[in-house]
Protein backbone atom coordinates (compact mmCIF):
# COMPACT_ATOMS: atom_id res chain seq x y z
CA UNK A 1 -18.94 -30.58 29.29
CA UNK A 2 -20.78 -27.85 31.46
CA UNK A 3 -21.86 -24.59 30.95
CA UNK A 4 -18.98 -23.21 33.22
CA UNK A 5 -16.16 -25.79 30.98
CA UNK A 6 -17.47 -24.32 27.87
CA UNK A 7 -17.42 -20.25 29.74
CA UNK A 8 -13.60 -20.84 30.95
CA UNK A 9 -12.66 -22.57 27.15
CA UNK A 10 -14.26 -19.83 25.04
CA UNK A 11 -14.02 -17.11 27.18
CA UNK A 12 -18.13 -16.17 27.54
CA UNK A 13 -19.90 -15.50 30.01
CA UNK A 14 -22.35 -18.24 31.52
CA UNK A 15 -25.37 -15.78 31.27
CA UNK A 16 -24.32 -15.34 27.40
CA UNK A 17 -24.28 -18.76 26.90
CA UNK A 18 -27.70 -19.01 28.55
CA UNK A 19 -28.65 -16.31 26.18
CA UNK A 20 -27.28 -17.76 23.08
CA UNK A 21 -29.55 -20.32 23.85
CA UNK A 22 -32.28 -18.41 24.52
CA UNK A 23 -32.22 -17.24 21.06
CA UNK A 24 -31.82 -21.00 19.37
CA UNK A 25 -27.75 -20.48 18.70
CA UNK A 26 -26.54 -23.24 20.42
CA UNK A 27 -28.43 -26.79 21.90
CA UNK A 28 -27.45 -28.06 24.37
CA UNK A 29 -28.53 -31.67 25.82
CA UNK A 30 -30.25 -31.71 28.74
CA UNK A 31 -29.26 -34.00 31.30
CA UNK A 32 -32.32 -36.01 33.95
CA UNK A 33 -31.17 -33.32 36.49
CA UNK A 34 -31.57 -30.74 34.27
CA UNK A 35 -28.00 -29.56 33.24
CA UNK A 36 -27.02 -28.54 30.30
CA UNK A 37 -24.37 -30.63 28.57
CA UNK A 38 -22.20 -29.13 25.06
CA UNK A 39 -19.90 -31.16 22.94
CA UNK A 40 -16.91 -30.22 21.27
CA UNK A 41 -19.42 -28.84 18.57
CA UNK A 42 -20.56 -25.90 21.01
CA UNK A 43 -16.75 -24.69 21.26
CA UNK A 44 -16.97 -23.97 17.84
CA UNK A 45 -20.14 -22.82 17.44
CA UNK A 46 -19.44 -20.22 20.18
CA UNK A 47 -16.73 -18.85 18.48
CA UNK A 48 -18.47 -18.40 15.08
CA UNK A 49 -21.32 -16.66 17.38
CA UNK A 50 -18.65 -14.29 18.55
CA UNK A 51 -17.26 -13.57 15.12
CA UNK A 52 -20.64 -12.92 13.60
CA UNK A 53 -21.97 -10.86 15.96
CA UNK A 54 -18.35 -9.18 15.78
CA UNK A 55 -19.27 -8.63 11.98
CA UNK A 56 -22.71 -7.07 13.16
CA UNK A 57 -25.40 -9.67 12.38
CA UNK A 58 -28.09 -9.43 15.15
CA UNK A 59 -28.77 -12.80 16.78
CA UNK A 60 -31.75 -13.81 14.69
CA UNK A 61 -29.76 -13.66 11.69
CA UNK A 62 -26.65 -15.24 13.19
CA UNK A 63 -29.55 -18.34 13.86
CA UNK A 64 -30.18 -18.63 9.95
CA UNK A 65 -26.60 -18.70 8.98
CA UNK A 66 -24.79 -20.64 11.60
CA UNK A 67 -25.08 -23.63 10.30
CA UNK A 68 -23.62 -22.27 6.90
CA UNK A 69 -20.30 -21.45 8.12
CA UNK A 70 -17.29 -23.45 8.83
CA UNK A 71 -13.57 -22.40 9.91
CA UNK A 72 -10.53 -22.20 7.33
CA UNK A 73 -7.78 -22.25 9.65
CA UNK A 74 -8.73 -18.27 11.38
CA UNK A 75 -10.63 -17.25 8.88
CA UNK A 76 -14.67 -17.84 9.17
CA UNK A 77 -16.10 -19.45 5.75
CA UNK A 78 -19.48 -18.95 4.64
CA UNK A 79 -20.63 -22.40 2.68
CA UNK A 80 -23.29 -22.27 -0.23
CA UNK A 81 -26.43 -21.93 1.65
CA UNK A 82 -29.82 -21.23 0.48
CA UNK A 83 -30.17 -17.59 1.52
CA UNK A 84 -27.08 -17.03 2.77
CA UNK A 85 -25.78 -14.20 0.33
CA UNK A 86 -29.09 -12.71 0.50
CA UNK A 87 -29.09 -12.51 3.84
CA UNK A 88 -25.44 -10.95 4.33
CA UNK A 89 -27.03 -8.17 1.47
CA UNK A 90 -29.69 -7.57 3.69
CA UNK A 91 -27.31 -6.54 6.80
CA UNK A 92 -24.47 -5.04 4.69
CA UNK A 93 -27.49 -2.64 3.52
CA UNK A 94 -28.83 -2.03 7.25
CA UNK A 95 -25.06 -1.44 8.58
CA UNK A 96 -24.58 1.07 5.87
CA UNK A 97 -28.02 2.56 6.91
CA UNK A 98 -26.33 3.02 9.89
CA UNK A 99 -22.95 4.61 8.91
CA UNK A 100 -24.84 6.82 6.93
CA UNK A 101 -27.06 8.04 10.07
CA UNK A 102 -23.97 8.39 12.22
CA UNK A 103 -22.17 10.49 9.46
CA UNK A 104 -24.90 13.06 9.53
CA UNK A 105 -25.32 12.81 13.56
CA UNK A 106 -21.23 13.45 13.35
CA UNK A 107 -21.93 16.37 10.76
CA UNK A 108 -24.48 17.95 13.03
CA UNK A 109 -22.55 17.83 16.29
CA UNK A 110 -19.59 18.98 14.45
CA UNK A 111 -21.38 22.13 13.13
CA UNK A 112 -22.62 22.64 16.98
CA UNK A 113 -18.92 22.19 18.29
CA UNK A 114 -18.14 24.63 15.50
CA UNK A 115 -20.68 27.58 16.86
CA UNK A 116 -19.49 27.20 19.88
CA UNK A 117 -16.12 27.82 19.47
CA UNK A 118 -16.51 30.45 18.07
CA UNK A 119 -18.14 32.16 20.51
């Protein structure tokens, strides 16, 4: 199928297709004249994409661990791949990072809010 079959059936963008494989995600064959052709395979691939980067895993991570998930009916399945738990440790610890910088940007505009309503 095309790039604009596989944008209508999974609901992405053709320029984030392109992107996705910019970044190695997804392979498509390339035809003589240059098109890019996806199987079946890319449907699903594009919809683990989605729900990994949904989970917060940055592209270059999602590239590592793609091939290590599968689908159990609507839920997203990790398999036992090398690095694969280390990996997720690795992001839950950045994401939390995160949260905890937001909490004490929240904190500090809060207190500002506070000072000025009060005057």
């Amino acid at each position: 199928m095309r790039i604009g079959v596989l944008a209508e059936r999974t609901g992405v963008s053709r320029r984030l297709l392109r992107y996705y494989e910019e970044q190695g995600l997804l392979r498509p064959v390339r035809l003589a004249n240059g098109y890019r052709e996806y199987g079946e395979a890319d449907v699903e691939a594009v919809r683990h994409i989605r729900a990994l980067l949904a989970a917060g895993l940055p592209t270059a991570v999602i590239a590592r661990l793609l091939h290590c998930v599968h689908e159990e009916g609507e839920r997203l399945v990790p398999s036992a791949c090398p690095g694969m738990i280390n990996n997720l440790r690795r992001e839950r610890g950045r994401i939390a990072e995160s949260i905890t910088r937001l909490e004490a940007s929240r904190r500090a505009i809060d207190a500002m809010l506070t000072t000025a309503l009060q005057r």
